[in-house]
N, C-alpha and C. Protein backbone atom coordinates (compact mmCIF):
# COMPACT_ATOMS: atom_id res chain seq x y z
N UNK A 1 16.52 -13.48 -6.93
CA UNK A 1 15.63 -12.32 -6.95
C UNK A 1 15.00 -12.23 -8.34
N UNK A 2 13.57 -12.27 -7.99
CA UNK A 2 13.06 -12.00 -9.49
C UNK A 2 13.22 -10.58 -10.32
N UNK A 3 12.77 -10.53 -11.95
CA UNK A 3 13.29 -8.81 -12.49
C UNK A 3 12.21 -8.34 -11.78
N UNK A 4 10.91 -8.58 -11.25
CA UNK A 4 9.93 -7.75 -11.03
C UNK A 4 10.79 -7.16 -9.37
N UNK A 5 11.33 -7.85 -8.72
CA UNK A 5 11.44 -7.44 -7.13
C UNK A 5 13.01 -6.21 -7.48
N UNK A 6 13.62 -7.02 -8.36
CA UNK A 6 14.74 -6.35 -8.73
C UNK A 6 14.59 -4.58 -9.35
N UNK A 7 13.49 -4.72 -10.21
CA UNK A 7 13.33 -3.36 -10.66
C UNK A 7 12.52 -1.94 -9.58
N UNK A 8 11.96 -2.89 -8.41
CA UNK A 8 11.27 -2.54 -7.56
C UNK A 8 12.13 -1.76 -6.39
N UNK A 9 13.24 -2.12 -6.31
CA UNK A 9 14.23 -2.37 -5.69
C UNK A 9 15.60 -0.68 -5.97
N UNK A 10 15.03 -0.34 -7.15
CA UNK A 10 15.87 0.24 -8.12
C UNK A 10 15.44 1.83 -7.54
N UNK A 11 16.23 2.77 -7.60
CA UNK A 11 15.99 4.23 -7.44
C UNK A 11 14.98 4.85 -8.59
N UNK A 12 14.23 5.66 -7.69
CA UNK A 12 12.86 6.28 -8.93
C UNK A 12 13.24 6.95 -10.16
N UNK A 13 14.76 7.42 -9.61
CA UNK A 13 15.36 8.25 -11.17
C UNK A 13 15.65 6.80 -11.95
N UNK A 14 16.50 5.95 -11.53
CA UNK A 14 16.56 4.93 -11.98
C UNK A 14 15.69 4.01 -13.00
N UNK A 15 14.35 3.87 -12.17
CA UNK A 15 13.13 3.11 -13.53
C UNK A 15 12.83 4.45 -13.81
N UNK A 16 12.74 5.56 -13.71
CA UNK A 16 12.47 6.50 -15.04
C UNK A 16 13.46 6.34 -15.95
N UNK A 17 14.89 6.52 -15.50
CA UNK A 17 15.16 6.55 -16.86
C UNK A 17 15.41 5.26 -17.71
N UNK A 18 15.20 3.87 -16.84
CA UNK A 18 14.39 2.87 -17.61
C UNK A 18 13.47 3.22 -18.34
N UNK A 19 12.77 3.81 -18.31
CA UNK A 19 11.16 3.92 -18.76
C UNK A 19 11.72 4.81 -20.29
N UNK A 20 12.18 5.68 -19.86
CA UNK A 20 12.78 6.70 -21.12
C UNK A 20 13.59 6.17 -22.43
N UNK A 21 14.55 4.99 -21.96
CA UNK A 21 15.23 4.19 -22.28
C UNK A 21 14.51 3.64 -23.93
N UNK A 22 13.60 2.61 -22.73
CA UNK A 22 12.65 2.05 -23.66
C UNK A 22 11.46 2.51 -24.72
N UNK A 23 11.21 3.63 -24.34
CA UNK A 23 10.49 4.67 -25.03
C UNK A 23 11.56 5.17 -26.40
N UNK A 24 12.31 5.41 -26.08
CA UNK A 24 13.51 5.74 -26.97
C UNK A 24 14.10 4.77 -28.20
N UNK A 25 14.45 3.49 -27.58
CA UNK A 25 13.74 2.37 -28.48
C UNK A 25 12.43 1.84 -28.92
N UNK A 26 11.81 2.43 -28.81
CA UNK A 26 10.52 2.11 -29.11
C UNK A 26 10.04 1.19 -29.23
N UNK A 27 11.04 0.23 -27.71
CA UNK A 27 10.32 -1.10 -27.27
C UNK A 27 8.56 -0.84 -26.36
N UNK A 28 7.97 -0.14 -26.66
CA UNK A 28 6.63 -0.24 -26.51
C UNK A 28 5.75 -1.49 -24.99
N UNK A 29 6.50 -2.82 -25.99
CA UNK A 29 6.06 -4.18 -25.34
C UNK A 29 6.82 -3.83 -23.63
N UNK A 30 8.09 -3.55 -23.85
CA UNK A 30 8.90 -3.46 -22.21
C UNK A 30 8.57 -2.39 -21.51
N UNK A 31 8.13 -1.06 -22.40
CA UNK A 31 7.60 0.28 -21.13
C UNK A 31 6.61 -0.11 -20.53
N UNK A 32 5.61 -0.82 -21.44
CA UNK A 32 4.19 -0.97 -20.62
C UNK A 32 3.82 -1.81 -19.84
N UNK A 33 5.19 -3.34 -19.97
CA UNK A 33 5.49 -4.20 -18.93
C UNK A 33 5.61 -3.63 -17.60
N UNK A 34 7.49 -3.14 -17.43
CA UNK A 34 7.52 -2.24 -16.53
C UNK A 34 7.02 -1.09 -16.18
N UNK A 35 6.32 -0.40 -16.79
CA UNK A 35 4.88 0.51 -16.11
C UNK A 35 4.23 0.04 -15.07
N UNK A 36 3.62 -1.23 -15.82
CA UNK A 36 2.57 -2.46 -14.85
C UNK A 36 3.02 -2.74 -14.10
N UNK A 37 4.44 -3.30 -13.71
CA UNK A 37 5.07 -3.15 -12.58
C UNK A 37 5.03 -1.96 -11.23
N UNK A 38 5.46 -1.19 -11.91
CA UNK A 38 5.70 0.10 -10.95
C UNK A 38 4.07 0.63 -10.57
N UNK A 39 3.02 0.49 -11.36
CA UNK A 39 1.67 0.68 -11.01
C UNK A 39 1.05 0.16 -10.28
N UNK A 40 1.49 -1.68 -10.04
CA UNK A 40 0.81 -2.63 -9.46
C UNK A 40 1.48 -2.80 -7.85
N UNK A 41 2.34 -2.67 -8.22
CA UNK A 41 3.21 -2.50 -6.31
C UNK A 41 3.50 -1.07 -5.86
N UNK A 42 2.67 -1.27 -4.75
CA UNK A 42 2.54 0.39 -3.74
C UNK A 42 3.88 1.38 -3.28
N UNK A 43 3.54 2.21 -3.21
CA UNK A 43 4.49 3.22 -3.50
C UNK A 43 5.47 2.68 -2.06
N UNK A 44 5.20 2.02 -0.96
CA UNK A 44 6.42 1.31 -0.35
C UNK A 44 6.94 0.21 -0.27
N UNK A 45 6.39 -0.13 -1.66
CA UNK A 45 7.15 -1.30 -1.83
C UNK A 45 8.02 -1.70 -3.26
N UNK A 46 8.12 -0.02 -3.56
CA UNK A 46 9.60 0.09 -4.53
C UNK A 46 8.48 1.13 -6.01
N UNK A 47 6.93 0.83 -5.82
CA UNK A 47 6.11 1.51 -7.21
C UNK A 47 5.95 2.89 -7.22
N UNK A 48 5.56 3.18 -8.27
CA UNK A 48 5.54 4.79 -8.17
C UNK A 48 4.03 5.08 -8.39
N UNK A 49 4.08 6.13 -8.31
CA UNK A 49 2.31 7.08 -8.18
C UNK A 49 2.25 7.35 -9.85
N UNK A 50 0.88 6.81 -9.59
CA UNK A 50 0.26 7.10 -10.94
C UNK A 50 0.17 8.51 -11.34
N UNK A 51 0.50 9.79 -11.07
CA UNK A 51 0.87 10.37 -11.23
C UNK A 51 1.73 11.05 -12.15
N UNK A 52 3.04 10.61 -11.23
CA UNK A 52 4.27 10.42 -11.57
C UNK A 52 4.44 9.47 -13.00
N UNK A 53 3.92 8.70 -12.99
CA UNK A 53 4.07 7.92 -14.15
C UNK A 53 3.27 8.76 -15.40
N UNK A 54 2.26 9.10 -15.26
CA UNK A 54 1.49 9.78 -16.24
C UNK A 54 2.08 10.80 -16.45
N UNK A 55 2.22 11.73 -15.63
CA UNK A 55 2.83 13.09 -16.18
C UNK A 55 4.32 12.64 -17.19
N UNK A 56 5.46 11.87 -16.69
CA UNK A 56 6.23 11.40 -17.42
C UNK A 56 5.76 10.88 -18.55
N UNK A 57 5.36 10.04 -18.83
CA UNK A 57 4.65 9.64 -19.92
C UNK A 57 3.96 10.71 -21.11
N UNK A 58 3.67 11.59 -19.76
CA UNK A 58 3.00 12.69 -21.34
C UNK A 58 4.41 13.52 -21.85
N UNK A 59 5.20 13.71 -20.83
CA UNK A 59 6.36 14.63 -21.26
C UNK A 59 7.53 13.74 -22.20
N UNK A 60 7.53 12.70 -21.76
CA UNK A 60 8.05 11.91 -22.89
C UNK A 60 7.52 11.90 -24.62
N UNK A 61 6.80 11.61 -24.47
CA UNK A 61 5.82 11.76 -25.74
C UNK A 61 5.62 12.65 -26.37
N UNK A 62 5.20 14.25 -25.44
CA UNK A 62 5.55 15.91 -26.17
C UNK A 62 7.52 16.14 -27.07
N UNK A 63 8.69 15.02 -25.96
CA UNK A 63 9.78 15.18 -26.08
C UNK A 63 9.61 14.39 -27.72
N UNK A 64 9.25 13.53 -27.78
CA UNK A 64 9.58 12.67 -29.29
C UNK A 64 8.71 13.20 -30.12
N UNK A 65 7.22 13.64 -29.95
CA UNK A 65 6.69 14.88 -30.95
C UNK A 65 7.74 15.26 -31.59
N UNK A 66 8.23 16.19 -30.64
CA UNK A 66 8.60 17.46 -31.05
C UNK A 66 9.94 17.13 -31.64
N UNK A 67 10.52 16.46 -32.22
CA UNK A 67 12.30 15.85 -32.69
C UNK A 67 11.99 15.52 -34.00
């Protein structure tokens, strides 16, 4: 199984708090990998709504502002 089918595969709390993870390290290069992931494959086939991703993304970002 490839990481792309594998992460696809994964519960939505799950690659969020992947996503948070990496934000947190301020691996940059891996959020916006797996972003592209979850953006590029449809919401039934493991991706999430652009949406969802954006709003996280901004609330992440207000969260490390503000620390």
């Amino acid at each position: 199984m490839s990481l792309e089918k594998l992460i696809l595969t994964l519960p939505k709390e799950s690659k969020l708090e992947m996503l948070k993870y990496f934000l947190a390290k301020k691996d940059l290069a891996t959020f916006f990998t797996v972003e592209k992931i979850l953006l590029n494959a449809g919401v039934n086939e493991g991706g999430l709504e652009t949406d969802v991703l954006k709003d996280f993304f901004q609330k992440e970002m207000e969260s490390i502002n503000n620390q």
